[in-house]
PDB file of N, CA and C in Angstrom:
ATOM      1  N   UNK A   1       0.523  -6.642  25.615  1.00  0.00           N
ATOM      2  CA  UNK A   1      -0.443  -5.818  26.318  1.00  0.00           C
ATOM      3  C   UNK A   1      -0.569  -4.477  25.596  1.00  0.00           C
ATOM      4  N   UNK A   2      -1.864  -4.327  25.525  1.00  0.00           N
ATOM      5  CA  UNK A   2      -2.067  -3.202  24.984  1.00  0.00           C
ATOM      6  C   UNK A   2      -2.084  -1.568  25.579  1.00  0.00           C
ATOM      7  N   UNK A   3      -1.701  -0.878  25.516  1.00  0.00           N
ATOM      8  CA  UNK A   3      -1.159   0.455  26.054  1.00  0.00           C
ATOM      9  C   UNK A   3      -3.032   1.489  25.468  1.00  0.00           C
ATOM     10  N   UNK A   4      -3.532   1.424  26.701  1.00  0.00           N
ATOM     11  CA  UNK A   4      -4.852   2.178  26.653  1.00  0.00           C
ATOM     12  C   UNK A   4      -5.205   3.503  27.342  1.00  0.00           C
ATOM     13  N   UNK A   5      -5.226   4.495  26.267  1.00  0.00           N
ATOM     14  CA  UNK A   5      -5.246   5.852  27.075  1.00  0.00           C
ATOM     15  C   UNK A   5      -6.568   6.020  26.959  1.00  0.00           C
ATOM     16  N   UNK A   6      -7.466   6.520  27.989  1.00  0.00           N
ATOM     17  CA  UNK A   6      -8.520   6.400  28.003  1.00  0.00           C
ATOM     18  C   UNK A   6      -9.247   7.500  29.470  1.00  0.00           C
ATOM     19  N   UNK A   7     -10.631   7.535  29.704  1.00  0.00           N
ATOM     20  CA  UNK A   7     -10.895   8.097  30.786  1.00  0.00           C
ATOM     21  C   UNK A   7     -11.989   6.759  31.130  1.00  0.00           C
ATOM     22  N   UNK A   8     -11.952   6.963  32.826  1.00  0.00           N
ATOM     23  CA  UNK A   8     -13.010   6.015  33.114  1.00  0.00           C
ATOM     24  C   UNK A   8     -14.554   6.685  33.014  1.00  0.00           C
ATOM     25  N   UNK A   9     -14.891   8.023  33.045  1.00  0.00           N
ATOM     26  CA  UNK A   9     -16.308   8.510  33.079  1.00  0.00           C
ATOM     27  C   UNK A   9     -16.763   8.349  31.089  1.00  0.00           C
ATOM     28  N   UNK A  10     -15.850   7.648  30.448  1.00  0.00           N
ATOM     29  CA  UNK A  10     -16.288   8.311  28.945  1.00  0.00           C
ATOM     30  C   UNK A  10     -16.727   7.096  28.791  1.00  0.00           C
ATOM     31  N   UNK A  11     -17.894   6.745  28.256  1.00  0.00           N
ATOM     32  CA  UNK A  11     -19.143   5.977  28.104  1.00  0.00           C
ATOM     33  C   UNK A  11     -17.819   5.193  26.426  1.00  0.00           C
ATOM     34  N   UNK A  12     -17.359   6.075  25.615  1.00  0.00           N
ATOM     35  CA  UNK A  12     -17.294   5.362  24.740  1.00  0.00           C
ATOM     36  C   UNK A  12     -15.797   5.150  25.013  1.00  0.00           C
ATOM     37  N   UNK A  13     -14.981   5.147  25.724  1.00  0.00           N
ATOM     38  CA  UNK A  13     -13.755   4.324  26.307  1.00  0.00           C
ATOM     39  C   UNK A  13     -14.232   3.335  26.815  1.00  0.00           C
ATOM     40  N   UNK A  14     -15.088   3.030  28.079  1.00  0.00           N
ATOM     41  CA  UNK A  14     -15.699   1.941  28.316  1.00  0.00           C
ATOM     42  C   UNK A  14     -16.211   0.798  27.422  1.00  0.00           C
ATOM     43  N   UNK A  15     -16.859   1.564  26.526  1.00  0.00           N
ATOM     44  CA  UNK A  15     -17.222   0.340  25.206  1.00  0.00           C
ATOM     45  C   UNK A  15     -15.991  -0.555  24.435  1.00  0.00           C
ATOM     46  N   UNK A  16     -14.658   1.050  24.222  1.00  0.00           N
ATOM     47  CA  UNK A  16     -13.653   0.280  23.628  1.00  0.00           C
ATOM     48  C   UNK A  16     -13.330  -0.908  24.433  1.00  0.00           C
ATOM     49  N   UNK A  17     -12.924  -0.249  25.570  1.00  0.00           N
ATOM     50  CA  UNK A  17     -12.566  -1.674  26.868  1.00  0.00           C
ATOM     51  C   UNK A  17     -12.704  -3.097  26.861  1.00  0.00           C
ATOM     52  N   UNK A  18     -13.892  -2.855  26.889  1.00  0.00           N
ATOM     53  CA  UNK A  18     -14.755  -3.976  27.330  1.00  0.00           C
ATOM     54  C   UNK A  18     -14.737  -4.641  26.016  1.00  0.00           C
ATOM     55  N   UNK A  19     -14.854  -4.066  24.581  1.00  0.00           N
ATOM     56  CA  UNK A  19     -14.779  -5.044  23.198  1.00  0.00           C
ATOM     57  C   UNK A  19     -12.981  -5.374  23.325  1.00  0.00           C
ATOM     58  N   UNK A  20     -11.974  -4.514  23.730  1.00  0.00           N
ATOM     59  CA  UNK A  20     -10.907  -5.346  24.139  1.00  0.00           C
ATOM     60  C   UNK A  20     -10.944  -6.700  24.618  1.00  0.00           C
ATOM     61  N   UNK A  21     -11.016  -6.372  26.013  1.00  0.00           N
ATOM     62  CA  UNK A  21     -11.333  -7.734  26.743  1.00  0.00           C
ATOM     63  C   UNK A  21     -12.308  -8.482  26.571  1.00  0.00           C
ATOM     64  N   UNK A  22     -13.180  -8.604  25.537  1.00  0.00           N
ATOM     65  CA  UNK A  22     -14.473  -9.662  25.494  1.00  0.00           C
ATOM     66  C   UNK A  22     -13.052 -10.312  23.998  1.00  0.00           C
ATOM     67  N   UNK A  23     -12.294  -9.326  23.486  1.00  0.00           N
ATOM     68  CA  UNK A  23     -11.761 -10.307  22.398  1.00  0.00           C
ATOM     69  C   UNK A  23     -10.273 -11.022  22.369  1.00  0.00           C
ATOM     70  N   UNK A  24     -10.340 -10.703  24.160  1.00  0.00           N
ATOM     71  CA  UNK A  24      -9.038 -11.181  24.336  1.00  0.00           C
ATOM     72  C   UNK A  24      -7.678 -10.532  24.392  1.00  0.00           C
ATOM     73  N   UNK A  25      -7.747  -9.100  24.903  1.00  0.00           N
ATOM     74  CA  UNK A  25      -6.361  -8.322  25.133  1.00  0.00           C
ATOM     75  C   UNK A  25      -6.652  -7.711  25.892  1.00  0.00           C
ATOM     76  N   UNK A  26      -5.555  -7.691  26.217  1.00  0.00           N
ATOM     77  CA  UNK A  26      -5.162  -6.753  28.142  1.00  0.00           C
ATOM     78  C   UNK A  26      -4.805  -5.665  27.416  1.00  0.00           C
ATOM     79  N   UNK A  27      -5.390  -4.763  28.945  1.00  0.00           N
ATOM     80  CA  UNK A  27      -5.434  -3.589  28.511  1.00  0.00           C
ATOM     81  C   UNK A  27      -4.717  -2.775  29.473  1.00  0.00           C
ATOM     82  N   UNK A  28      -3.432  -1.903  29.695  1.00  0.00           N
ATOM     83  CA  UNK A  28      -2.792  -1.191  30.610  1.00  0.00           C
ATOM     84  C   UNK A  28      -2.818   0.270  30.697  1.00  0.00           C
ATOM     85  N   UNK A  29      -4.164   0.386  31.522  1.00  0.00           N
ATOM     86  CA  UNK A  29      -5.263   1.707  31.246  1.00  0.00           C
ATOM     87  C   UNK A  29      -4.544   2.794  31.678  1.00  0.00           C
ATOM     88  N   UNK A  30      -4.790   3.771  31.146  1.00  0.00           N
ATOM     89  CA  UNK A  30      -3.491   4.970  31.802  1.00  0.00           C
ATOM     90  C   UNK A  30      -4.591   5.906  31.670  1.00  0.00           C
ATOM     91  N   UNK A  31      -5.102   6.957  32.595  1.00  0.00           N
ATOM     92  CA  UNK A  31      -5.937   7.799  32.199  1.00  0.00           C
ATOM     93  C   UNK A  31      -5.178   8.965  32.173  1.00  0.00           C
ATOM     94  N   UNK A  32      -6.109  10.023  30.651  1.00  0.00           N
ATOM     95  CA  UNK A  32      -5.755  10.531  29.358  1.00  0.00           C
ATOM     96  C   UNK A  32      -5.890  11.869  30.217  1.00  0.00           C
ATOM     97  N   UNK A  33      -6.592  12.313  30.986  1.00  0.00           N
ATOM     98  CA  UNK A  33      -7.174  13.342  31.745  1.00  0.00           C
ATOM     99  C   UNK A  33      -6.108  13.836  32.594  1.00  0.00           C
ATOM    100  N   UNK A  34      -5.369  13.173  33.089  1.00  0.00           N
ATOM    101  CA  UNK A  34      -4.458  12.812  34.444  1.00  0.00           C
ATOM    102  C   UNK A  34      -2.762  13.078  33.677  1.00  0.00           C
ATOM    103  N   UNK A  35      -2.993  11.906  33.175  1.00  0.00           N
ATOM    104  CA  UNK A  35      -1.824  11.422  32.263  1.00  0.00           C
ATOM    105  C   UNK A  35      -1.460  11.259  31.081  1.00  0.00           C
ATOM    106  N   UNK A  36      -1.700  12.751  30.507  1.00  0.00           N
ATOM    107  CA  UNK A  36      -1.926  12.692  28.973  1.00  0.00           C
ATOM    108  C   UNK A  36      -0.577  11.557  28.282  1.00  0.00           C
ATOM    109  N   UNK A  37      -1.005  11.630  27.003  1.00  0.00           N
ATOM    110  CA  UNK A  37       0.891  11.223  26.347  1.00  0.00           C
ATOM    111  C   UNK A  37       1.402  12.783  26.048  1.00  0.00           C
ATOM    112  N   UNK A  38       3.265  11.945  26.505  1.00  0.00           N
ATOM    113  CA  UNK A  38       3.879  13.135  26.404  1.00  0.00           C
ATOM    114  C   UNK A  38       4.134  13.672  24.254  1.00  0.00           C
ATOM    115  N   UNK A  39       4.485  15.144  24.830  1.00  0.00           N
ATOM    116  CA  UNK A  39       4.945  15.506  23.450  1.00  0.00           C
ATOM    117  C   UNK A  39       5.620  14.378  22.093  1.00  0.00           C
ATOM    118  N   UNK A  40       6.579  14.179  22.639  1.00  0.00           N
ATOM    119  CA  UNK A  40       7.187  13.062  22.006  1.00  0.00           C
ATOM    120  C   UNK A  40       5.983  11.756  21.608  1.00  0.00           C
ATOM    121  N   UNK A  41       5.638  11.405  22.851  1.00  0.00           N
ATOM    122  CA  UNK A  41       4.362   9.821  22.632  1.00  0.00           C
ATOM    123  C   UNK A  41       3.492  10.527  21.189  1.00  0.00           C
ATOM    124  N   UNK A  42       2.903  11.325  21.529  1.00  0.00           N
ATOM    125  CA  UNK A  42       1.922  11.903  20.443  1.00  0.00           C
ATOM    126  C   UNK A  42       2.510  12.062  19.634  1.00  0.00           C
ATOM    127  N   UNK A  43       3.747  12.347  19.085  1.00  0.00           N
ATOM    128  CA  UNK A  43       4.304  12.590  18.025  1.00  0.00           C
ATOM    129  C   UNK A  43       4.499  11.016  16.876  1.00  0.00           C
ATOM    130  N   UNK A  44       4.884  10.435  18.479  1.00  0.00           N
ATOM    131  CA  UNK A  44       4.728   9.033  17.340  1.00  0.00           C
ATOM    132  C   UNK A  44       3.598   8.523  17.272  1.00  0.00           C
ATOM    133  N   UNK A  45       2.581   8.530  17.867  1.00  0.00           N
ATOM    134  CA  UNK A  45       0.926   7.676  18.096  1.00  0.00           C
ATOM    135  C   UNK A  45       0.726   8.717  16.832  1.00  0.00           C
ATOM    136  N   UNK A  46       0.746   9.828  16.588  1.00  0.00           N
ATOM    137  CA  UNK A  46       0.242   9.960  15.100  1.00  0.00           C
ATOM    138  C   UNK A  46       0.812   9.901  13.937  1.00  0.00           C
ATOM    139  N   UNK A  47       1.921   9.436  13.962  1.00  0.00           N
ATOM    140  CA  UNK A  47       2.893   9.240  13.083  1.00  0.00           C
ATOM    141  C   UNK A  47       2.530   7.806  12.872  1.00  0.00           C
ATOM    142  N   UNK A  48       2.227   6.857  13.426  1.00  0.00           N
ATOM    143  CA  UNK A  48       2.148   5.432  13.266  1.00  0.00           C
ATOM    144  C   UNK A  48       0.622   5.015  13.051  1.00  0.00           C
ATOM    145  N   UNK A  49      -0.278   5.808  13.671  1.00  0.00           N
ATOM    146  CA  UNK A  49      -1.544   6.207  13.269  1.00  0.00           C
ATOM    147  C   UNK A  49      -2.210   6.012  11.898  1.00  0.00           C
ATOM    148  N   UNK A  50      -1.154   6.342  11.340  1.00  0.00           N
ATOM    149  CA  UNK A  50      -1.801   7.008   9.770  1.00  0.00           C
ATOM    150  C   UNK A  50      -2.924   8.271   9.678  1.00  0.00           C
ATOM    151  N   UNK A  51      -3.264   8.849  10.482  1.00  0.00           N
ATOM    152  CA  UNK A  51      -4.438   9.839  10.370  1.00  0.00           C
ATOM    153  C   UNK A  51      -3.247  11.024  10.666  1.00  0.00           C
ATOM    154  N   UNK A  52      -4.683  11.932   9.959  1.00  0.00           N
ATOM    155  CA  UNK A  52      -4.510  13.696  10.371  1.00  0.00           C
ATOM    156  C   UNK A  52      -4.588  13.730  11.891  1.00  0.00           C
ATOM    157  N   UNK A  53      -3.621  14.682  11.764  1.00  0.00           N
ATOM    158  CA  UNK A  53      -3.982  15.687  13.452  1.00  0.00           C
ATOM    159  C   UNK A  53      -5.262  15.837  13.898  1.00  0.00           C
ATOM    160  N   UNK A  54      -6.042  16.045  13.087  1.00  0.00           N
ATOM    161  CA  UNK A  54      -7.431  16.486  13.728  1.00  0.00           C
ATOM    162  C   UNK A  54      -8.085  15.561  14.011  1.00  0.00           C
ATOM    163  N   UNK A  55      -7.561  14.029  13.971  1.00  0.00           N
ATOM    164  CA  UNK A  55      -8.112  12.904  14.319  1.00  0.00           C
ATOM    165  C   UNK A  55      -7.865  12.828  15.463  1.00  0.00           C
ATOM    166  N   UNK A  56      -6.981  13.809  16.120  1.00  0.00           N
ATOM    167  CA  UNK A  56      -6.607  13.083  17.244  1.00  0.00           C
ATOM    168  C   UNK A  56      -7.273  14.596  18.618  1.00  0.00           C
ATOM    169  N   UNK A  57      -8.096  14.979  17.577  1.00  0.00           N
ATOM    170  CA  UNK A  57      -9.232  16.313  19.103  1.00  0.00           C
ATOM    171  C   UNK A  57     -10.211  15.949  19.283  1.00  0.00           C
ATOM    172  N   UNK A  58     -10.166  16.177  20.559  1.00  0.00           N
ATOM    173  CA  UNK A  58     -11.813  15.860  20.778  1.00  0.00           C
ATOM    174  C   UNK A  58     -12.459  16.919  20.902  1.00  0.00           C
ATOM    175  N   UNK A  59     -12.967  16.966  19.665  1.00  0.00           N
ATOM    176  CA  UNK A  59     -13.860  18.496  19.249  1.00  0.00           C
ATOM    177  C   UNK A  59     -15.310  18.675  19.666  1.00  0.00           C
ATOM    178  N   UNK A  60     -15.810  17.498  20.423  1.00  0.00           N
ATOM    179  CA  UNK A  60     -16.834  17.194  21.170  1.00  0.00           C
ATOM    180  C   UNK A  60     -16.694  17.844  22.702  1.00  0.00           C
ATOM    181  N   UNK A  61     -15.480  18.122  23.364  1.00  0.00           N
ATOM    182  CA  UNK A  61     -15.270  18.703  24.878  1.00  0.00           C
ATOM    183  C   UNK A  61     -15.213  19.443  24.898  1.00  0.00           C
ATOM    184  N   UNK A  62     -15.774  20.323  25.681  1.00  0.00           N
ATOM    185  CA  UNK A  62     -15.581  21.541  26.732  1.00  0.00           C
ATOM    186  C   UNK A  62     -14.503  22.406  26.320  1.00  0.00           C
ATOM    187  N   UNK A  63     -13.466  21.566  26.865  1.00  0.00           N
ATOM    188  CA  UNK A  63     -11.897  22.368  26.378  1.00  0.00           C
ATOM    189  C   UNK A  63     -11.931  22.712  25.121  1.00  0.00           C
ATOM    190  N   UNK A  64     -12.203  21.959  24.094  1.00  0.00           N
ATOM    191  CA  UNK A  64     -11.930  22.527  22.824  1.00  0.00           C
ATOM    192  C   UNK A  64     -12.935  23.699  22.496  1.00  0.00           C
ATOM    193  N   UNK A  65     -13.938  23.971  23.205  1.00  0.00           N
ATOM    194  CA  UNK A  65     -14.786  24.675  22.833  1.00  0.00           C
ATOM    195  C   UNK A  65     -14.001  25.999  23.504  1.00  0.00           C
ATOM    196  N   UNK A  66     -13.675  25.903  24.324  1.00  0.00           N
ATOM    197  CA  UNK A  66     -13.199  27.085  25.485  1.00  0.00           C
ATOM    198  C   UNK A  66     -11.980  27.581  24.899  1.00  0.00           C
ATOM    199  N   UNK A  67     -11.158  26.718  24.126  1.00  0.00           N
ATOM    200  CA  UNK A  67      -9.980  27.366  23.932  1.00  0.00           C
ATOM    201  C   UNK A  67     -10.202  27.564  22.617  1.00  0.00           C
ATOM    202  N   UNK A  68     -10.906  27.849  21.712  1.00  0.00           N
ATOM    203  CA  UNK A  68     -11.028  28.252  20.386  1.00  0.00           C
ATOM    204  C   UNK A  68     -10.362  27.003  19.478  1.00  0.00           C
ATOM    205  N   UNK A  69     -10.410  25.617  19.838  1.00  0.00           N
ATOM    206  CA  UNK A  69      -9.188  24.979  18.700  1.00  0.00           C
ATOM    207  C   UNK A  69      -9.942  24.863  17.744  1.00  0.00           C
ATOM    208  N   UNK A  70     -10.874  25.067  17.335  1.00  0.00           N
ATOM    209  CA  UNK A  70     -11.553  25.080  15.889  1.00  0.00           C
ATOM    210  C   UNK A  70     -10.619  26.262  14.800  1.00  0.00           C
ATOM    211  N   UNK A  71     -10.588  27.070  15.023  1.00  0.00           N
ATOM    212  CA  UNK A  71      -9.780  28.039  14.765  1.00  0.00           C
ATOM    213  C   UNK A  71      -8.453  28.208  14.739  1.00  0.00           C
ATOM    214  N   UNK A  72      -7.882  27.905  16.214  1.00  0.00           N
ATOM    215  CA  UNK A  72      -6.442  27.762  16.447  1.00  0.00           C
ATOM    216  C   UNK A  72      -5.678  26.724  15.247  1.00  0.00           C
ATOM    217  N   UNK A  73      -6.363  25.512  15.584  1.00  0.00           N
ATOM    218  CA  UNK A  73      -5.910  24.009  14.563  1.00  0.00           C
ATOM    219  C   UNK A  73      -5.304  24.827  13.085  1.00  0.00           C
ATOM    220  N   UNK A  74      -6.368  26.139  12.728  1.00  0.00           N
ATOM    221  CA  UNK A  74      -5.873  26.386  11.305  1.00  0.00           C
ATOM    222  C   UNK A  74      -4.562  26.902  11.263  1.00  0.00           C
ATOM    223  N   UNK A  75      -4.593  27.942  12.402  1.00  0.00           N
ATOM    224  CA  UNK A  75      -3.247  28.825  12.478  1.00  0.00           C
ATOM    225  C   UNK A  75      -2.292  27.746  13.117  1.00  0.00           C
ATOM    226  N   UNK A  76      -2.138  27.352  13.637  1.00  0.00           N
ATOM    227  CA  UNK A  76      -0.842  26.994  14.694  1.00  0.00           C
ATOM    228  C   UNK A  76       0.132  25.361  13.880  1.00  0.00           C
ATOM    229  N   UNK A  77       0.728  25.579  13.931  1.00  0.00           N
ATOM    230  CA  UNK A  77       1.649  24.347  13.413  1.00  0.00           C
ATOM    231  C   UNK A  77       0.991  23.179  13.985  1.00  0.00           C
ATOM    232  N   UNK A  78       1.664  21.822  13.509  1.00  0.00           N
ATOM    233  CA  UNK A  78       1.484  20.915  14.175  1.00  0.00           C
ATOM    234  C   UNK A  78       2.450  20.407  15.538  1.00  0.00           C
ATOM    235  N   UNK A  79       3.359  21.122  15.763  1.00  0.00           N
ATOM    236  CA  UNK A  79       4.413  20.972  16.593  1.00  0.00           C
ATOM    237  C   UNK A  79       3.429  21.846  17.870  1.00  0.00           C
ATOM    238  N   UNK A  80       3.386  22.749  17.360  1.00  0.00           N
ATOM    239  CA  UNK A  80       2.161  23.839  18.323  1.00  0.00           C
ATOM    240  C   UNK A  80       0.959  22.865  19.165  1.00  0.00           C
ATOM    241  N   UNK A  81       0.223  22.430  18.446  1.00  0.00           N
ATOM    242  CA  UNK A  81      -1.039  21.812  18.580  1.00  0.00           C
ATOM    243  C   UNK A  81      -0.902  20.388  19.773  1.00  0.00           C
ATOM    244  N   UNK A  82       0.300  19.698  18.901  1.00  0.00           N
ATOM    245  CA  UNK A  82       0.904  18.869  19.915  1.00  0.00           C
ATOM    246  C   UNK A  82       1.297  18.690  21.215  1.00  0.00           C
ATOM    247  N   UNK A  83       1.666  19.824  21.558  1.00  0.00           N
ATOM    248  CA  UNK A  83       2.291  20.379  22.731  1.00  0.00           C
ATOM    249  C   UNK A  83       0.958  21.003  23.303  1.00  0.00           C
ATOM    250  N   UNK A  84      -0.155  21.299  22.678  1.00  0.00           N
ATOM    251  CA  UNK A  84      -1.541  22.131  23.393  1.00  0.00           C
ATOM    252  C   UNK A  84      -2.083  20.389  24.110  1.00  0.00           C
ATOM    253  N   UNK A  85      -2.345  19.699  23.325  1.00  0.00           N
ATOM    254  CA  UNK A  85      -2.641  18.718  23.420  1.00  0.00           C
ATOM    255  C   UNK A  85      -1.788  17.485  24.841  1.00  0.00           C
ATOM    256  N   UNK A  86      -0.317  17.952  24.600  1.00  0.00           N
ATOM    257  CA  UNK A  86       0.601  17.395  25.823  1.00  0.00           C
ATOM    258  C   UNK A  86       0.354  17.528  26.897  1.00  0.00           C
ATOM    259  N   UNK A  87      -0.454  19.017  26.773  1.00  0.00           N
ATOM    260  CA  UNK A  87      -0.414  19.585  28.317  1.00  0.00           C
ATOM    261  C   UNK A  87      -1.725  19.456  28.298  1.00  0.00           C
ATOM    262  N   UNK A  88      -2.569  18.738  27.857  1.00  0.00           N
ATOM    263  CA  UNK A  88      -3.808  19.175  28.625  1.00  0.00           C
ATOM    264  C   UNK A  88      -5.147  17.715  27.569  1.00  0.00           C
ATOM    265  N   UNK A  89      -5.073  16.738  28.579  1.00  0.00           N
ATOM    266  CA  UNK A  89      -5.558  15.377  27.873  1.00  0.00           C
ATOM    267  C   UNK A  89      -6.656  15.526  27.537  1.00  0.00           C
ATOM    268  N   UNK A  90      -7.519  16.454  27.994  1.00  0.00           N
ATOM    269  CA  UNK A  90      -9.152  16.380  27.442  1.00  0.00           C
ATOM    270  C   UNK A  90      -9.280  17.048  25.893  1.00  0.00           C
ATOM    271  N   UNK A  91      -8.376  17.575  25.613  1.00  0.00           N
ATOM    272  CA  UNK A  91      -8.053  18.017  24.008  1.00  0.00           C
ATOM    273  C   UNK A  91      -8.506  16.947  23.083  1.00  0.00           C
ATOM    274  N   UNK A  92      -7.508  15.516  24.189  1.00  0.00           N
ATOM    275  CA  UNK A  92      -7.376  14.429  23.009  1.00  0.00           C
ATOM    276  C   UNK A  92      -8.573  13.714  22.940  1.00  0.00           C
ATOM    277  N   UNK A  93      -9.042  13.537  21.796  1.00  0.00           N
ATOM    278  CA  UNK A  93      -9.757  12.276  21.628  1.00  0.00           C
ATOM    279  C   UNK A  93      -9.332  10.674  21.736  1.00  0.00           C
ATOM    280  N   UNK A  94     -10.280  10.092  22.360  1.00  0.00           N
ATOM    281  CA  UNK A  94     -10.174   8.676  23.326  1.00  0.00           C
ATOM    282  C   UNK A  94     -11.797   8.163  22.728  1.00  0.00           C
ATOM    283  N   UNK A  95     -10.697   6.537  22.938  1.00  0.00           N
ATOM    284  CA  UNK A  95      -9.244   6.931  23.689  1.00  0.00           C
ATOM    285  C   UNK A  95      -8.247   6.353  23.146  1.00  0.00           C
ATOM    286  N   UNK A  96      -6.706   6.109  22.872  1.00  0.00           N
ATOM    287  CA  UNK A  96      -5.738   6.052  21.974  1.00  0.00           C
ATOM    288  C   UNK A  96      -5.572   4.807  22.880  1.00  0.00           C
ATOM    289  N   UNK A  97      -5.291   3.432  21.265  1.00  0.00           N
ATOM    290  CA  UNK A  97      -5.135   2.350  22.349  1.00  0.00           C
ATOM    291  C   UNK A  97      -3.743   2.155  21.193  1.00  0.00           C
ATOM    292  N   UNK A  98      -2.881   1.767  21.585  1.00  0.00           N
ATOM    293  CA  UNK A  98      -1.203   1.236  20.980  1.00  0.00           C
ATOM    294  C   UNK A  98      -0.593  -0.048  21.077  1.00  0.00           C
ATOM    295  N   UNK A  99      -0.087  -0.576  20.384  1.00  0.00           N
ATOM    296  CA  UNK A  99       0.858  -2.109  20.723  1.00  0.00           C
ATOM    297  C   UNK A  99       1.994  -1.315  20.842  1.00  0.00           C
ATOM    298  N   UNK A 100       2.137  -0.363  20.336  1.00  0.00           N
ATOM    299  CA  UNK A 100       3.952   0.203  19.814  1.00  0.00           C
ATOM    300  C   UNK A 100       4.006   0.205  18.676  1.00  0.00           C
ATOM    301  N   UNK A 101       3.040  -0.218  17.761  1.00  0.00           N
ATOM    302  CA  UNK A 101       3.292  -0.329  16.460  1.00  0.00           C
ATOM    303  C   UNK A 101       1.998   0.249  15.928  1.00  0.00           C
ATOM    304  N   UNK A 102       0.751   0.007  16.417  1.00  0.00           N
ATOM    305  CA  UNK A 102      -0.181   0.064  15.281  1.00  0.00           C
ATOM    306  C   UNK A 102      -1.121   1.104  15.998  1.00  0.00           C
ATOM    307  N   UNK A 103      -1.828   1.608  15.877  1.00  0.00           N
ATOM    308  CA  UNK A 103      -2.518   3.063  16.537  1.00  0.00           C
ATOM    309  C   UNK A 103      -3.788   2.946  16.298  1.00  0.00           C
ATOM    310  N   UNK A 104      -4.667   3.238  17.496  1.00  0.00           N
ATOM    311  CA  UNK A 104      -6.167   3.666  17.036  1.00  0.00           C
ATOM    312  C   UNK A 104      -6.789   4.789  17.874  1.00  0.00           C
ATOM    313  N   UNK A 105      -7.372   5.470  17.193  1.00  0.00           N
ATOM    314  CA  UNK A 105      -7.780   6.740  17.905  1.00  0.00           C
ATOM    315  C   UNK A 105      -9.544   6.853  18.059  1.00  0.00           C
ATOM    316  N   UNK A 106      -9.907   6.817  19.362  1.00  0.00           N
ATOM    317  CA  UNK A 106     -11.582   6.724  19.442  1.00  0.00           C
ATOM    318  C   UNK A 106     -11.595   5.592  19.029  1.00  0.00           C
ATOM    319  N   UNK A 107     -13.673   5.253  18.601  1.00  0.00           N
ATOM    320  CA  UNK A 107     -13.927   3.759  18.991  1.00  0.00           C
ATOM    321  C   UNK A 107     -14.883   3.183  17.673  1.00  0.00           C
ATOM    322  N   UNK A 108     -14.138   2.614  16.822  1.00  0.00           N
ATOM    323  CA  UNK A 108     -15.225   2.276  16.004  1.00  0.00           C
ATOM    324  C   UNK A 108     -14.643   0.304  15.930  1.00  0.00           C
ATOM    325  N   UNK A 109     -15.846  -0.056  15.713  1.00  0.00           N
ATOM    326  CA  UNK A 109     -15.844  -1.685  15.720  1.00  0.00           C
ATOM    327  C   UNK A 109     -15.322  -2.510  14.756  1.00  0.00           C
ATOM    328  N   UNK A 110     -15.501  -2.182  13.363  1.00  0.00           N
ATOM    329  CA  UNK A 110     -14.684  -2.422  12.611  1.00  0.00           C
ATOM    330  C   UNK A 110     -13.574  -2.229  12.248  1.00  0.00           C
ATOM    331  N   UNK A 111     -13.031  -1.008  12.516  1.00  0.00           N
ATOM    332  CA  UNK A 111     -11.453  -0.513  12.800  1.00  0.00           C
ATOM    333  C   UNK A 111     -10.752  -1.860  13.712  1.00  0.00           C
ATOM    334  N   UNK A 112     -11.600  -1.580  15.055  1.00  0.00           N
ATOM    335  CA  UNK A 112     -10.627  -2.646  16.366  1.00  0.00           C
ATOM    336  C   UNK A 112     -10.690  -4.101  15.735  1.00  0.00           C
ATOM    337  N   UNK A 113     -11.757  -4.469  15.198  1.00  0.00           N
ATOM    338  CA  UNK A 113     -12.085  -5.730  14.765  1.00  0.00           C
ATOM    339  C   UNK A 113     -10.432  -6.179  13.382  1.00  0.00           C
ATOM    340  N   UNK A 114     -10.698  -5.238  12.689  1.00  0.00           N
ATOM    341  CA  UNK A 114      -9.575  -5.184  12.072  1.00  0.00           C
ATOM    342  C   UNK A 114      -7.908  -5.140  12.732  1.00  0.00           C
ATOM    343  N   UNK A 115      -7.732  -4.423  13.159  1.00  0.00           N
ATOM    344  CA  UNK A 115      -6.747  -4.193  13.694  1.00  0.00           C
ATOM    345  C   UNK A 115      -6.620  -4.898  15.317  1.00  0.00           C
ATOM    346  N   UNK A 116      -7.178  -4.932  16.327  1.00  0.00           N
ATOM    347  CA  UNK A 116      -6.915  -5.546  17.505  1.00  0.00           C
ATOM    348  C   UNK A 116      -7.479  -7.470  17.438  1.00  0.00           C
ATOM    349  N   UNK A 117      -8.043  -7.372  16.632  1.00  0.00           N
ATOM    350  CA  UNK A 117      -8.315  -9.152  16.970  1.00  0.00           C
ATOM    351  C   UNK A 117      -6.999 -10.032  16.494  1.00  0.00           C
ATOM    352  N   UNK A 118      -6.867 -10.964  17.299  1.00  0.00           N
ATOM    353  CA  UNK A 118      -5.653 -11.905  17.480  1.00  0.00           C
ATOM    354  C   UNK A 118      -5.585 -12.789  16.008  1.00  0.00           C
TER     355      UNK A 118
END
């Protein structure tokens, strides 16, 4: 089962979803808003990821606009950013789906196609 952080109002979590389950994996939805991942989780979801940090903002929300992370991201460590991000899920970009092993961040079709089909 697949470990899906996600929100239910985000049009493109829904899409991931649903190409989940049309290809055959369960999905154990945890919402990202509510229930971010902790410090630690994020530390490994981008560590196993393979991407930059900045793969993992959603530089499209509100929050990021409000709290300057365009800017901040340059100054602040990554230990910093992590912990901005711990505490506060609309930072993250979604939505982060995991086996424990393999990581995807946001929603593109060929990525999941690659990586989530059986």
């Amino acid at each position: 089962m697949l470990k899906f952080y996600g929100y239910s109002k985000c049009d493109t979590c829904r899409k991931a979803k649903q190409w989940l389950l049309k290809h055959g994996r369960e999905v154990a939805e945890i919402d990202i808003t509510t229930d971010p991942p902790k410090f630690a989780d994020l530390k490994t979801l981008l560590l196993k990821s393979g991407k930059p940090l900045e793969a993992f903002l959603n530089r499209s929300g509100v929050q990021y606009r409000a709290l300057n992370m365009k800017d901040k991201v340059k100054t602040l460590s990554q230990i910093a950013v992590l912990k901005l991000l711990a505490g506060e899920g609309r930072l993250i970009k979604r939505p982060i789906v995991t086996d424990g092993k393999k990581v995807t961040v946001g929603f593109d079709e060929k990525e999941f196609k690659k990586i989530w089909t059986q």
